[in-house]
N, C-alpha and C. Protein backbone atom coordinates (compact mmCIF):
# COMPACT_ATOMS: atom_id res chain seq x y z
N UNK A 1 0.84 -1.20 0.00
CA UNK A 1 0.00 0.00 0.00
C UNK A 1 0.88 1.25 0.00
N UNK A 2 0.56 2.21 -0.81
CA UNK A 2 1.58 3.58 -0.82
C UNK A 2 0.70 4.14 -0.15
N UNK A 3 1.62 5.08 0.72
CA UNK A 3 1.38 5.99 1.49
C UNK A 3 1.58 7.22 1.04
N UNK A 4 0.48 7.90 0.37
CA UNK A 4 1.00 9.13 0.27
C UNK A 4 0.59 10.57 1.04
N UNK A 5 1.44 11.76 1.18
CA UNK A 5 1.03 12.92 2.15
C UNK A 5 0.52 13.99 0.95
N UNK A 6 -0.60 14.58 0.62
CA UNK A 6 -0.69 15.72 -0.22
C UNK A 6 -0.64 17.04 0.65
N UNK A 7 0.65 17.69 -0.06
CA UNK A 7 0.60 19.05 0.26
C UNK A 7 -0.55 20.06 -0.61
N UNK A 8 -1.11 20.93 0.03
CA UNK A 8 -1.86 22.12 -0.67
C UNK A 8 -1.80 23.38 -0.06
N UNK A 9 -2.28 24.51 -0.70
CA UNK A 9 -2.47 25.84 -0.18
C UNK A 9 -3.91 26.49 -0.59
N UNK A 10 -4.25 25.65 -1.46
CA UNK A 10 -5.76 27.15 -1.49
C UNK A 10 -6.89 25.55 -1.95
N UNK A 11 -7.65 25.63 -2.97
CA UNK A 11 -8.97 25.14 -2.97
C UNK A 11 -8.96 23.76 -2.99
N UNK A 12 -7.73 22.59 -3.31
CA UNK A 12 -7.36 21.45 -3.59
C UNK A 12 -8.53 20.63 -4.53
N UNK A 13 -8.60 20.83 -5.75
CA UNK A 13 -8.97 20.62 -6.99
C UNK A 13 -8.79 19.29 -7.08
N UNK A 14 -6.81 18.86 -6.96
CA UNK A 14 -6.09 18.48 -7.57
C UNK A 14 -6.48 17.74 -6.13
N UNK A 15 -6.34 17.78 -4.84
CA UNK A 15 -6.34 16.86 -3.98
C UNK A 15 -7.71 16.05 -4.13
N UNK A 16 -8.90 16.39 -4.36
CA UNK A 16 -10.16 16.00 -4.78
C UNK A 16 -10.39 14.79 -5.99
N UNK A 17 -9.75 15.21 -6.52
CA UNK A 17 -9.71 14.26 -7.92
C UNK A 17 -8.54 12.94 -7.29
N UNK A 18 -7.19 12.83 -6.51
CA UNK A 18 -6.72 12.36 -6.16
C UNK A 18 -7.83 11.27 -5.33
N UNK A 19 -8.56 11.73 -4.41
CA UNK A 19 -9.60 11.21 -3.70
C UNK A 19 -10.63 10.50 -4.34
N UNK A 20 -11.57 10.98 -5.24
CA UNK A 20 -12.28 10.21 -6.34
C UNK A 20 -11.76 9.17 -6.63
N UNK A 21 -10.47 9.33 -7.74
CA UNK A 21 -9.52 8.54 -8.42
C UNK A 21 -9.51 7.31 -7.61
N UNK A 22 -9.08 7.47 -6.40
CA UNK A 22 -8.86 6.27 -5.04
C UNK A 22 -10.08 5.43 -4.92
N UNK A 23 -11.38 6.34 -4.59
CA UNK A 23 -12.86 5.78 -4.39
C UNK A 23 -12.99 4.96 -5.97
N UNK A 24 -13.17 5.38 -6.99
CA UNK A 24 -13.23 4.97 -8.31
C UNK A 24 -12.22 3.72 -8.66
N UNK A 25 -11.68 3.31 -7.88
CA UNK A 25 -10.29 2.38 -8.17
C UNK A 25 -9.61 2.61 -9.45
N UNK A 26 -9.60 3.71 -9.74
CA UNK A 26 -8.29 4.48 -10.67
C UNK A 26 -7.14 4.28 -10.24
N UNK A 27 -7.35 4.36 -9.12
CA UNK A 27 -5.90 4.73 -8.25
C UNK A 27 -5.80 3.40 -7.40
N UNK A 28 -4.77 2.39 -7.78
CA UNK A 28 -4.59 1.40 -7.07
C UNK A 28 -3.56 1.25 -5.77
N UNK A 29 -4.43 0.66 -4.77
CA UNK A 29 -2.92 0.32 -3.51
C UNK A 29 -2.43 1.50 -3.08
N UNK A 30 -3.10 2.66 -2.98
CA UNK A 30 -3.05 4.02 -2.39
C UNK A 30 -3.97 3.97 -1.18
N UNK A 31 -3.25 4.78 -0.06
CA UNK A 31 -3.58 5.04 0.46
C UNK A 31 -3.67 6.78 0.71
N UNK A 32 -3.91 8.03 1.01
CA UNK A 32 -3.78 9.34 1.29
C UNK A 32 -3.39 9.13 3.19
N UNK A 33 -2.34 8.92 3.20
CA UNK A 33 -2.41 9.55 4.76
C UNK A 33 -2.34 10.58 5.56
N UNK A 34 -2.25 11.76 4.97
CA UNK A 34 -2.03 13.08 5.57
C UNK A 34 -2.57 14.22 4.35
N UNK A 35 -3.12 14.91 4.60
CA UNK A 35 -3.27 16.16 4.19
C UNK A 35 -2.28 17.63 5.23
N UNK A 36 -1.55 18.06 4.19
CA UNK A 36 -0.74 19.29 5.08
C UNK A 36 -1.01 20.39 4.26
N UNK A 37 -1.40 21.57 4.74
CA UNK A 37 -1.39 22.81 4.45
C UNK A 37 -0.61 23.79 5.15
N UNK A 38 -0.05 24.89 3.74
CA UNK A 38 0.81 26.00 4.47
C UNK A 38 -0.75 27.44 5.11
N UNK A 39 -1.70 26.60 4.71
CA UNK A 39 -2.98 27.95 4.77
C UNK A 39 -4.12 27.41 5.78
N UNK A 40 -4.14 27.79 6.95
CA UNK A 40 -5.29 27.53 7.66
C UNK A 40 -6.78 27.59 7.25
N UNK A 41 -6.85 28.39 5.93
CA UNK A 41 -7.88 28.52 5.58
C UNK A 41 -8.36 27.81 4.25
N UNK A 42 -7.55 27.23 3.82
CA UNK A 42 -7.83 26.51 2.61
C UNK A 42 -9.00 25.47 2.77
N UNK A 43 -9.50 25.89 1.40
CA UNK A 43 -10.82 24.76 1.53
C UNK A 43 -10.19 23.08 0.98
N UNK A 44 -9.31 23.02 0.79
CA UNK A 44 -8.53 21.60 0.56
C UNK A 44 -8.59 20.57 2.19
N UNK A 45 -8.40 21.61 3.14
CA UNK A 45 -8.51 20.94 4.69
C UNK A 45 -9.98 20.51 4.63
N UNK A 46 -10.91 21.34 4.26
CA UNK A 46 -12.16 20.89 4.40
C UNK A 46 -12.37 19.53 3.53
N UNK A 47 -12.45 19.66 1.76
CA UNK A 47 -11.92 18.69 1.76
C UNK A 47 -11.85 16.89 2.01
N UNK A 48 -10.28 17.35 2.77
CA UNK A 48 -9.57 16.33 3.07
C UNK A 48 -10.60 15.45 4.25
N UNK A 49 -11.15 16.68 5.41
CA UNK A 49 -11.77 15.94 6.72
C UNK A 49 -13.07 15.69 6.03
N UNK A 50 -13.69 15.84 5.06
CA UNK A 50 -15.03 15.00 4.54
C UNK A 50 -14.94 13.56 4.41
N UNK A 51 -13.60 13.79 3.76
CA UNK A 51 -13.46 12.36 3.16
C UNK A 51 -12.85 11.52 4.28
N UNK A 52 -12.90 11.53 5.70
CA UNK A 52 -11.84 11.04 6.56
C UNK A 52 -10.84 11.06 6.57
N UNK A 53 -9.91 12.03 6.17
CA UNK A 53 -8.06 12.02 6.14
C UNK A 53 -7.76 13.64 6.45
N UNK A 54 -6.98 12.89 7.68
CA UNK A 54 -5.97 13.69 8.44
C UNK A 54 -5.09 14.88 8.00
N UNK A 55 -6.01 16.04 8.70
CA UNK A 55 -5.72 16.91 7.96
C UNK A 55 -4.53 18.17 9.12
N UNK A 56 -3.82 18.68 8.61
CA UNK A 56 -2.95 19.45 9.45
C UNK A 56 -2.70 20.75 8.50
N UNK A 57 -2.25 21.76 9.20
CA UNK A 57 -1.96 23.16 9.12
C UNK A 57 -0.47 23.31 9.24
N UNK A 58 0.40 23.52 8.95
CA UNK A 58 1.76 24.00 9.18
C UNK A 58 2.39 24.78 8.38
N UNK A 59 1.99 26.07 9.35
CA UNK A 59 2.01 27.38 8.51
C UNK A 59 3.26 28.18 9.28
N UNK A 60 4.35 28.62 8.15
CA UNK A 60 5.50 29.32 8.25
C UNK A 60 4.94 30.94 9.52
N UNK A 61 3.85 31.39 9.49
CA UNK A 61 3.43 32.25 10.09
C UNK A 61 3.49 31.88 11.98
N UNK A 62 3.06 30.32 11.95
CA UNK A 62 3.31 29.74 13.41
C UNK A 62 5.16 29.76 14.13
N UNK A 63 5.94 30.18 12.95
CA UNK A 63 7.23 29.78 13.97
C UNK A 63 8.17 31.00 13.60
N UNK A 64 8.70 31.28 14.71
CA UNK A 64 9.93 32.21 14.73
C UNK A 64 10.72 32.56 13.05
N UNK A 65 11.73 30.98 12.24
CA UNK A 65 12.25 31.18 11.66
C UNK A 65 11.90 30.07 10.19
N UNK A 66 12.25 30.52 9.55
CA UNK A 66 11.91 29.35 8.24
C UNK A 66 12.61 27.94 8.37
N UNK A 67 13.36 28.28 9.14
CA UNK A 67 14.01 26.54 9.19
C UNK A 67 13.23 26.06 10.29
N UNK A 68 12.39 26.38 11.46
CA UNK A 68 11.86 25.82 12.39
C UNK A 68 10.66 25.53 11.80
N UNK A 69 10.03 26.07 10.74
CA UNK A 69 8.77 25.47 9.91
C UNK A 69 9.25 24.79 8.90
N UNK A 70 10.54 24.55 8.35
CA UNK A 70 11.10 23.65 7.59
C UNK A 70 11.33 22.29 7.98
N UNK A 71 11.39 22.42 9.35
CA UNK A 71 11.55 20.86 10.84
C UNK A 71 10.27 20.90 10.80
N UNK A 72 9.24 21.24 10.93
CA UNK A 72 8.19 21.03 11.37
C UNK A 72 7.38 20.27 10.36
N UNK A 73 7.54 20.90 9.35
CA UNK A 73 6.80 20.48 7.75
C UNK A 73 7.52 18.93 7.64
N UNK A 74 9.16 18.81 7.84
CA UNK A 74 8.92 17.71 6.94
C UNK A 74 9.06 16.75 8.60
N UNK A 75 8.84 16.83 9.84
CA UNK A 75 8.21 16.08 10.61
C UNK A 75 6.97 15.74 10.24
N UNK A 76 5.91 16.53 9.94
CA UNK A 76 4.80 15.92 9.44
C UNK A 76 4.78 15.51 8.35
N UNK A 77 5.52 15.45 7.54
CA UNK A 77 5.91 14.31 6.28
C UNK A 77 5.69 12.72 6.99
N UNK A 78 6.91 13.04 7.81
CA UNK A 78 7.88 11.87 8.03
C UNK A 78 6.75 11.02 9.12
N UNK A 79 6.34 11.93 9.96
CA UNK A 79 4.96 11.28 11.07
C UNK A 79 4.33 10.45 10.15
N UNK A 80 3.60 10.64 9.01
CA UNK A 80 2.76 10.35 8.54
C UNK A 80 2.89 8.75 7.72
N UNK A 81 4.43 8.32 7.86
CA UNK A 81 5.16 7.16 7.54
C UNK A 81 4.87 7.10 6.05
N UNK A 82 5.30 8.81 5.55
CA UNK A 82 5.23 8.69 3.68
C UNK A 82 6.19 7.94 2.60
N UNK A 83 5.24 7.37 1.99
CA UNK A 83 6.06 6.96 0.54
C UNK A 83 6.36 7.79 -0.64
N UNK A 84 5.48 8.54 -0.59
CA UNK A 84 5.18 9.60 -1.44
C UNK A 84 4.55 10.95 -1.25
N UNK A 85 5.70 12.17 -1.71
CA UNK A 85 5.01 13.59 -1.47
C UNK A 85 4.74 14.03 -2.31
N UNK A 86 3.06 14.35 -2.65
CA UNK A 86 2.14 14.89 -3.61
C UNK A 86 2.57 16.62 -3.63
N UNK A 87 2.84 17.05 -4.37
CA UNK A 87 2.62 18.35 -4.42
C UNK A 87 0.76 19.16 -5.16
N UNK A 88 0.36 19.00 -4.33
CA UNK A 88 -1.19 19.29 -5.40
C UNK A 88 -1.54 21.00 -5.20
N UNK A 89 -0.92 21.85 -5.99
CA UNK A 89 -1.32 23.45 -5.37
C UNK A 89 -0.48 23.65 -4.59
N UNK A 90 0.95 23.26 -3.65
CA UNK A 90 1.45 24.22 -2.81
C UNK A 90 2.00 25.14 -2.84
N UNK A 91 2.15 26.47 -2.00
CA UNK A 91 2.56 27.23 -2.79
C UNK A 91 3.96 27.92 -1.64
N UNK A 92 4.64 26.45 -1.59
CA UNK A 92 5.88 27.19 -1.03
C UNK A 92 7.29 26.49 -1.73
N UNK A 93 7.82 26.96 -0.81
CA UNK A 93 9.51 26.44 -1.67
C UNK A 93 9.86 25.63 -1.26
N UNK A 94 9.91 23.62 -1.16
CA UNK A 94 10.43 23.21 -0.49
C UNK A 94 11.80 23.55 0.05
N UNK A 95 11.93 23.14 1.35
CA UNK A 95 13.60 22.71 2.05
C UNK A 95 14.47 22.18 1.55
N UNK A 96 15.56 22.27 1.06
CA UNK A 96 16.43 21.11 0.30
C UNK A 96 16.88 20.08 1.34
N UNK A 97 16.49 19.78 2.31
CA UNK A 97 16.95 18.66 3.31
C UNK A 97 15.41 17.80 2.91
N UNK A 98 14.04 18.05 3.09
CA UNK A 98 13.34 17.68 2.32
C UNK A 98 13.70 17.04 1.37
N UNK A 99 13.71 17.70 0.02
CA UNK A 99 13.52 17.18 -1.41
C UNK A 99 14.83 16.35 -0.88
N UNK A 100 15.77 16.16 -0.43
CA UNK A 100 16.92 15.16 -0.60
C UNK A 100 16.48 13.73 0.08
N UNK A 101 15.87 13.96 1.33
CA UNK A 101 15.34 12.76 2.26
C UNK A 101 14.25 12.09 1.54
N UNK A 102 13.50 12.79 0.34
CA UNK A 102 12.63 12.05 -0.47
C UNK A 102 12.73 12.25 -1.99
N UNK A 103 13.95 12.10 -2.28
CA UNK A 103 14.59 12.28 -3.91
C UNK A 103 14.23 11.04 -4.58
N UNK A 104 13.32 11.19 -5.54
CA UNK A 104 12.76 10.64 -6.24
C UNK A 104 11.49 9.90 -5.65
N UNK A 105 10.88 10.75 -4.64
CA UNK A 105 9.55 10.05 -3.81
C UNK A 105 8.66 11.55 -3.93
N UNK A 106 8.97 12.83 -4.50
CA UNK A 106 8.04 13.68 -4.76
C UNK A 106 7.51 13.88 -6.11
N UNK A 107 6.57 14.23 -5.89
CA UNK A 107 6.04 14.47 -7.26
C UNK A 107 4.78 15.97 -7.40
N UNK A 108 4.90 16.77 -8.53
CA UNK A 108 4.32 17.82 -9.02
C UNK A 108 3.02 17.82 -10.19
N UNK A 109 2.49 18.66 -9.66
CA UNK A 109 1.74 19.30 -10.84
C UNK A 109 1.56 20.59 -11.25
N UNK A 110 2.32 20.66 -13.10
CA UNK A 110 2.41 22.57 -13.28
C UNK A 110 1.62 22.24 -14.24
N UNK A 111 0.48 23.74 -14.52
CA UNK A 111 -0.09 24.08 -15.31
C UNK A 111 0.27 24.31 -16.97
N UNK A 112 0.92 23.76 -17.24
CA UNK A 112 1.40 23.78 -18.64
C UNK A 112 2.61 22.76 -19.07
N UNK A 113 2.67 23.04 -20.52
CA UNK A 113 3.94 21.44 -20.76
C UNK A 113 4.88 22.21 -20.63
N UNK A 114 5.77 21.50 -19.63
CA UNK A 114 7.17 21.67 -19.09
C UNK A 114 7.61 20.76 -20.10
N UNK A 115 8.96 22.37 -21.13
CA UNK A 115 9.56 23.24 -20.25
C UNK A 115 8.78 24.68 -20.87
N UNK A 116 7.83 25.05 -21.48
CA UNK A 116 6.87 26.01 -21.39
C UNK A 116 6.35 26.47 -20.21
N UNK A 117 6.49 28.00 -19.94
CA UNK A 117 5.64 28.65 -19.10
C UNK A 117 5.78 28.26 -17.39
N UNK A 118 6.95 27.81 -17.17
CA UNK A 118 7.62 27.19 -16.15
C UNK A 118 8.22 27.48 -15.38
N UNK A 119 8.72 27.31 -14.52
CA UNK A 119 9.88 28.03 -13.90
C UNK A 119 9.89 28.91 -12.45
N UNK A 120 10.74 30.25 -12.09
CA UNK A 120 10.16 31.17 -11.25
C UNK A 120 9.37 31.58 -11.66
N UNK A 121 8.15 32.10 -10.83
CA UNK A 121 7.17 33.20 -11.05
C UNK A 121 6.00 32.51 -12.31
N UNK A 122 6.25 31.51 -12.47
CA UNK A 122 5.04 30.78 -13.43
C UNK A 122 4.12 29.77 -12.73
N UNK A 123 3.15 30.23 -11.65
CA UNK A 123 2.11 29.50 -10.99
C UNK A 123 1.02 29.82 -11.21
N UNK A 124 -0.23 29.61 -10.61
CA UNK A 124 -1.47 30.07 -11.10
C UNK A 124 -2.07 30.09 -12.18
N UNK A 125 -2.74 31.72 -12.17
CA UNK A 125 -3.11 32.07 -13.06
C UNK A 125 -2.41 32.65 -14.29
N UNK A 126 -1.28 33.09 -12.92
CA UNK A 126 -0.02 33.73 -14.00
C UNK A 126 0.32 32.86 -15.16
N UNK A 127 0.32 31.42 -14.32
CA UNK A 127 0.76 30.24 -16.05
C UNK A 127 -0.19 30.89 -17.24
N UNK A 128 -1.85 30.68 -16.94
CA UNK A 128 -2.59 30.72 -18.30
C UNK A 128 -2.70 32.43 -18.60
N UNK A 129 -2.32 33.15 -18.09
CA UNK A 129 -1.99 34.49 -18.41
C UNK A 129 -0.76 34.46 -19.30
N UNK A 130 0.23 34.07 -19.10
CA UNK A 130 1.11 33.93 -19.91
C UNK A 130 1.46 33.31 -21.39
N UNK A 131 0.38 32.23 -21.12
CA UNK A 131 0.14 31.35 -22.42
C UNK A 131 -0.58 32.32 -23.62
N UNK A 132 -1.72 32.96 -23.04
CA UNK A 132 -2.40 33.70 -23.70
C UNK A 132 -2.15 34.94 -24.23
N UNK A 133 -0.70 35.40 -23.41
CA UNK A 133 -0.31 36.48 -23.74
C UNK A 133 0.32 36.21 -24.95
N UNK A 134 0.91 35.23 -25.07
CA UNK A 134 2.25 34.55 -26.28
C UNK A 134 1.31 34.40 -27.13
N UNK A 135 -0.16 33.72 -27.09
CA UNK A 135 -1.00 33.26 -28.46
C UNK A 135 -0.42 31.93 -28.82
N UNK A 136 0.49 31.03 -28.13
CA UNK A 136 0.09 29.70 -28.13
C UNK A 136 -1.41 28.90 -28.53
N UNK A 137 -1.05 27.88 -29.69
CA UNK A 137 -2.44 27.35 -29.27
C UNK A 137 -2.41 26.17 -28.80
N UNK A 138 -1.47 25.32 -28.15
CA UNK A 138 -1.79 24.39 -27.14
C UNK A 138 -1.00 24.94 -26.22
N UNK A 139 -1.80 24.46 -24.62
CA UNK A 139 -1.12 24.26 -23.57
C UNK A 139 -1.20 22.70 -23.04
N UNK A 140 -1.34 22.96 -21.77
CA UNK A 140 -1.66 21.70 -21.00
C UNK A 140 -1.27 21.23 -19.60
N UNK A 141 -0.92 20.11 -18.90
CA UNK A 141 -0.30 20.31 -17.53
C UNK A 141 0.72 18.95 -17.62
N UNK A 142 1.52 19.03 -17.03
CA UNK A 142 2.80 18.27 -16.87
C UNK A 142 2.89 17.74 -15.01
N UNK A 143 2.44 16.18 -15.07
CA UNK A 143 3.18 15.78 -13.64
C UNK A 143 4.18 15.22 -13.70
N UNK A 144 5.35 16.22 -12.85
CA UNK A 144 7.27 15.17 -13.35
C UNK A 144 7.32 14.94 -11.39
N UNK A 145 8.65 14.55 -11.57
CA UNK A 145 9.18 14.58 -10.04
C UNK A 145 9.56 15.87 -9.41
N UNK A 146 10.21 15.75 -8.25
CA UNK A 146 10.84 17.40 -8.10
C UNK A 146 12.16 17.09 -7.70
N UNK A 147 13.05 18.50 -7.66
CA UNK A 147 14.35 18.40 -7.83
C UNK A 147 14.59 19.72 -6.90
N UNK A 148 16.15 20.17 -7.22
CA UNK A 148 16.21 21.19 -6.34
C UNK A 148 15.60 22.24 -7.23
N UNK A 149 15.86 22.55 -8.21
CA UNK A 149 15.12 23.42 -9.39
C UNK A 149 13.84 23.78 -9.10
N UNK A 150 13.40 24.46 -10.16
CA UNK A 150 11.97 24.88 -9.85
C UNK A 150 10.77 24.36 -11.05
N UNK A 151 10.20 23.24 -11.27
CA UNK A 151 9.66 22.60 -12.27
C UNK A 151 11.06 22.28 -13.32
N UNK A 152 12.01 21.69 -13.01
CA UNK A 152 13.08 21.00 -13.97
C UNK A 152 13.46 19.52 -13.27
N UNK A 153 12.36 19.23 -12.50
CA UNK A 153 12.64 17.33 -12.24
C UNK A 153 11.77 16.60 -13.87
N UNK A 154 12.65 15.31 -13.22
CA UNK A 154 12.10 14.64 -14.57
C UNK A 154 10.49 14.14 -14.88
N UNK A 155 10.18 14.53 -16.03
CA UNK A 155 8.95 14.46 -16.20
C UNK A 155 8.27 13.13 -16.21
N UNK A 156 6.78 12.55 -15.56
CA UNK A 156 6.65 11.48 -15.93
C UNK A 156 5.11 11.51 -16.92
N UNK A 157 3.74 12.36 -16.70
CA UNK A 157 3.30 12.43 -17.86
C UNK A 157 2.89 13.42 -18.23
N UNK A 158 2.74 14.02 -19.66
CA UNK A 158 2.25 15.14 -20.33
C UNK A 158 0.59 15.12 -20.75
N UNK A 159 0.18 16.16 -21.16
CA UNK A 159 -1.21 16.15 -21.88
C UNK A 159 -1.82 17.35 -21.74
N UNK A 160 -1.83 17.83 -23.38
CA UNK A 160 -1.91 18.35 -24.32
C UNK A 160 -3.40 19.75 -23.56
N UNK A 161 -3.64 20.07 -24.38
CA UNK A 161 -5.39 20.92 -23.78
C UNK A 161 -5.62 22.41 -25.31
N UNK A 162 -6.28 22.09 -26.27
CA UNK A 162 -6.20 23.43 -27.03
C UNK A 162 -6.35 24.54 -26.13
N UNK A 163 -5.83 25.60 -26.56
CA UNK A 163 -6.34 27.32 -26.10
C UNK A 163 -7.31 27.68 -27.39
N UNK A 164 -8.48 27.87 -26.84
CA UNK A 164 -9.10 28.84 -27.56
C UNK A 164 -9.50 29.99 -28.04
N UNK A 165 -9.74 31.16 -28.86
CA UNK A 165 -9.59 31.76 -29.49
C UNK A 165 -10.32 32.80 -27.96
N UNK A 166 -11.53 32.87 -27.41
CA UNK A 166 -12.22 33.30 -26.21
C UNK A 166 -11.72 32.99 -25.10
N UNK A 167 -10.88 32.18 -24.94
CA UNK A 167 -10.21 31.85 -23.69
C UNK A 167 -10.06 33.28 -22.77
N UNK A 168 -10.21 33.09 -21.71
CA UNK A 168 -9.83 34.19 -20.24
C UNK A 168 -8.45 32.83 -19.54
N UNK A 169 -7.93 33.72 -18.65
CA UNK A 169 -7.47 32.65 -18.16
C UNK A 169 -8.34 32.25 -16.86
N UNK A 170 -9.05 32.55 -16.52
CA UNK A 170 -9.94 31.47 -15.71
C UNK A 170 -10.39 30.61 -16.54
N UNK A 171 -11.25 30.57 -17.41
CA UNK A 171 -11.73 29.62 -18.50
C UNK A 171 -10.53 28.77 -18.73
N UNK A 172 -9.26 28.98 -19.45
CA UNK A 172 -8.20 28.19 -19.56
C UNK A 172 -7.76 27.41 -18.84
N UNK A 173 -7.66 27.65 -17.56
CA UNK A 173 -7.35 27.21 -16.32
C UNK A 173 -8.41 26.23 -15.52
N UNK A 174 -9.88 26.23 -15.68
CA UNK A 174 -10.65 25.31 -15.65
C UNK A 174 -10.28 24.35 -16.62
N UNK A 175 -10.49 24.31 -17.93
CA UNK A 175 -10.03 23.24 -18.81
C UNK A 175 -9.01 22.61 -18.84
N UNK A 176 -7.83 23.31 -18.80
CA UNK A 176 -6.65 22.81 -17.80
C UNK A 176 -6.92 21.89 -17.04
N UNK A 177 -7.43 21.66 -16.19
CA UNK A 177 -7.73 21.45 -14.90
C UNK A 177 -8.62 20.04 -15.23
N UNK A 178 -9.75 20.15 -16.01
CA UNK A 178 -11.05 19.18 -16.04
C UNK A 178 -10.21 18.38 -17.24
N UNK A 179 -9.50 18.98 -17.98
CA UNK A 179 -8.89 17.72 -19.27
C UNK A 179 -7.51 17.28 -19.24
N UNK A 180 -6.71 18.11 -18.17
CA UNK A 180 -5.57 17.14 -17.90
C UNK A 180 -4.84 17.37 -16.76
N UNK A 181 -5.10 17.76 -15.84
CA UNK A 181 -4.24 17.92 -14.37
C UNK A 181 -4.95 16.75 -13.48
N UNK A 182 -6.46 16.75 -13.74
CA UNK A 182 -7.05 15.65 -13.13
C UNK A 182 -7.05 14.44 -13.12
N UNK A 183 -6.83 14.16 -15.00
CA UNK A 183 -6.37 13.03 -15.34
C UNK A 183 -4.64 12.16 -15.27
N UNK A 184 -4.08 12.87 -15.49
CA UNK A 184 -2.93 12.42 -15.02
C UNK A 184 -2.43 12.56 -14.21
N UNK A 185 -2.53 13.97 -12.65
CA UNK A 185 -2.00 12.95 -11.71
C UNK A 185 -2.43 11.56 -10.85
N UNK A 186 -3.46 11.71 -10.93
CA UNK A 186 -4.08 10.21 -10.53
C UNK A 186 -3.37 9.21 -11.20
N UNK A 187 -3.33 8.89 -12.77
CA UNK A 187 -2.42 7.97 -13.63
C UNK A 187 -1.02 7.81 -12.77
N UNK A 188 -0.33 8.94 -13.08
CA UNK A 188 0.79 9.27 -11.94
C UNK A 188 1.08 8.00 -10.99
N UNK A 189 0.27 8.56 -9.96
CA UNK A 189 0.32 8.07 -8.89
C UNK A 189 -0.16 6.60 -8.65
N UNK A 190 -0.65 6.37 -9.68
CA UNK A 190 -1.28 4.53 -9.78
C UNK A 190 -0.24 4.15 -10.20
N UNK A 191 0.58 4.82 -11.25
CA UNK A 191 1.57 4.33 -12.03
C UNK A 191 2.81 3.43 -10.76
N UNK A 192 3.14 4.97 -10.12
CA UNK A 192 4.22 4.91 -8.79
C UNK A 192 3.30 3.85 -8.09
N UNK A 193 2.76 3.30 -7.68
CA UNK A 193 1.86 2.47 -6.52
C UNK A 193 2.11 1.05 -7.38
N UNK A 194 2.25 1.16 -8.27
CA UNK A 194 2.30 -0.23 -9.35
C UNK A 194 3.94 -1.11 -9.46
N UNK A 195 4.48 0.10 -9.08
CA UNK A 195 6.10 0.19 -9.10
C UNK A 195 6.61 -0.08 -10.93
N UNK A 196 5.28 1.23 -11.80
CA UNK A 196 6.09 0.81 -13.35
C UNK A 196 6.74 2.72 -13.39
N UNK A 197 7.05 2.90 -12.80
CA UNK A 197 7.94 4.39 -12.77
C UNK A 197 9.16 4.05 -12.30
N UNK A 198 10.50 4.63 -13.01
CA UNK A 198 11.73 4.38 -12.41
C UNK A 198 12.21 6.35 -13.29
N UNK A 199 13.15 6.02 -12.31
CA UNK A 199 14.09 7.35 -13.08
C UNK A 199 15.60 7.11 -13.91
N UNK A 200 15.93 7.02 -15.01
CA UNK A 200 17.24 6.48 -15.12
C UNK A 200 17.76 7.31 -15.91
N UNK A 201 18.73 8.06 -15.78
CA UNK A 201 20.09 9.63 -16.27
C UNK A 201 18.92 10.14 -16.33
N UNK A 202 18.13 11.01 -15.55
CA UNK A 202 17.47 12.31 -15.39
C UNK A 202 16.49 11.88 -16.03
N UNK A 203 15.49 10.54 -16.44
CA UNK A 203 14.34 10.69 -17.52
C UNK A 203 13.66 9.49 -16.97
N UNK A 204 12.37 10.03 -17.04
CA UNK A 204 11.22 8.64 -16.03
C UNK A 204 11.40 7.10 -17.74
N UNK A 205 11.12 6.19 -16.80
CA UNK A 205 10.83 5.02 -17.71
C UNK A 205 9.86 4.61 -17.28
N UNK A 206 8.90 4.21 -18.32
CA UNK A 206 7.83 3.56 -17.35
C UNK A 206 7.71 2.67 -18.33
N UNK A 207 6.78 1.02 -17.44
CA UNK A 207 7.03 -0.24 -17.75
C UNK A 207 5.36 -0.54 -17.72
């Protein structure tokens, strides 16, 4: 059974569909054991306690210094006896003592195909703002691993999403969302639970 912890910060979309996916047996030999948020107020906590899973707050605002919420965060990783750290919406920087203690056990979801629209300062809305600014006509969302970088771990799946000619980026960003962030990280994560994901010279293989 994988154990996984989803991190979030605001409405958890992406943690929801994770949850379905599980109920739906999409998602095999998963378990969700922890929900962590950097936002006391996020409706992702709500959520998480509908569905029965353990939900926690550990917010940089509760402690003196960033490294004492950096101990704290990945204690509640580690409490939670994880196999796997979901990134679904968070919106902080991991610790590099973190990402090292679980190198090649995290995993992401960005709003567009990486290495498009990526990077610093490319989250949100800002992603489909950006797309639209360029006049791209595909986007889409990319779940890879994470690294010390900022969306440059290795990718494991892509998928595609037209931009349309009326697009807003809210509109973009829903479709986004309903035609491929939902669908593949769940895949994702069945994939990893299956044990057909490996990483070999910087590039996922899957079996």
């Amino acid at each position: 059974m994988l154990r996984i912890t989803v991190l979030v910060s605001g409405g958890g979309t992406n943690l929801q569909a994770i949850i379905d996916a599980i109920r739906a047996g999409i998602i095999h030999d998963t378990q969700i054991a922890r929900v962590i948020s950097n936002n006391p107020k996020a409706y992702a906590m709500e959520r998480a306690k509908e569905a029965g899973i353990e939900a926690m707050c550990i917010s940089p605002k509760s402690y003196d210094d960033r490294e004492k919420f950096h101990d704290a965060l990945l204690k509640g990783i580690d409490d939670a006896d994880t196999d796997l750290v979901v990134l679904a919406g968070f919106m902080v920087v991991l610790p590099p003592k973190l990402i090292k203690k679980y190198a090649g056990r995290i995993i992401n979801i960005h709003p567009s195909l990486i290495p498009s629209f990526c990077g610093q300062g490319y989250y949100g809305l800002r992603v489909h703002e950006a797309v639209l600014a360029r006049g791209v006509k595909v986007t889409g969302a990319t779940v890879h691993f994470v690294d010390e970088g900022t969306d440059t771990g290795p990718i494991i799946f892509q998928q595609a999403v037209e931009v349309k000619q009326d697009d807003t980026p809210e509109t973009l960003q829903r479709r986004v969302m309903e035609e491929a962030e939902w669908k593949i990280m769940p895949r994702a994560i069945d994939m990893i639970a299956q044990g057909r994901v490996k990483i070999k010279d910087g590039r996922v293989i899957l079996s």
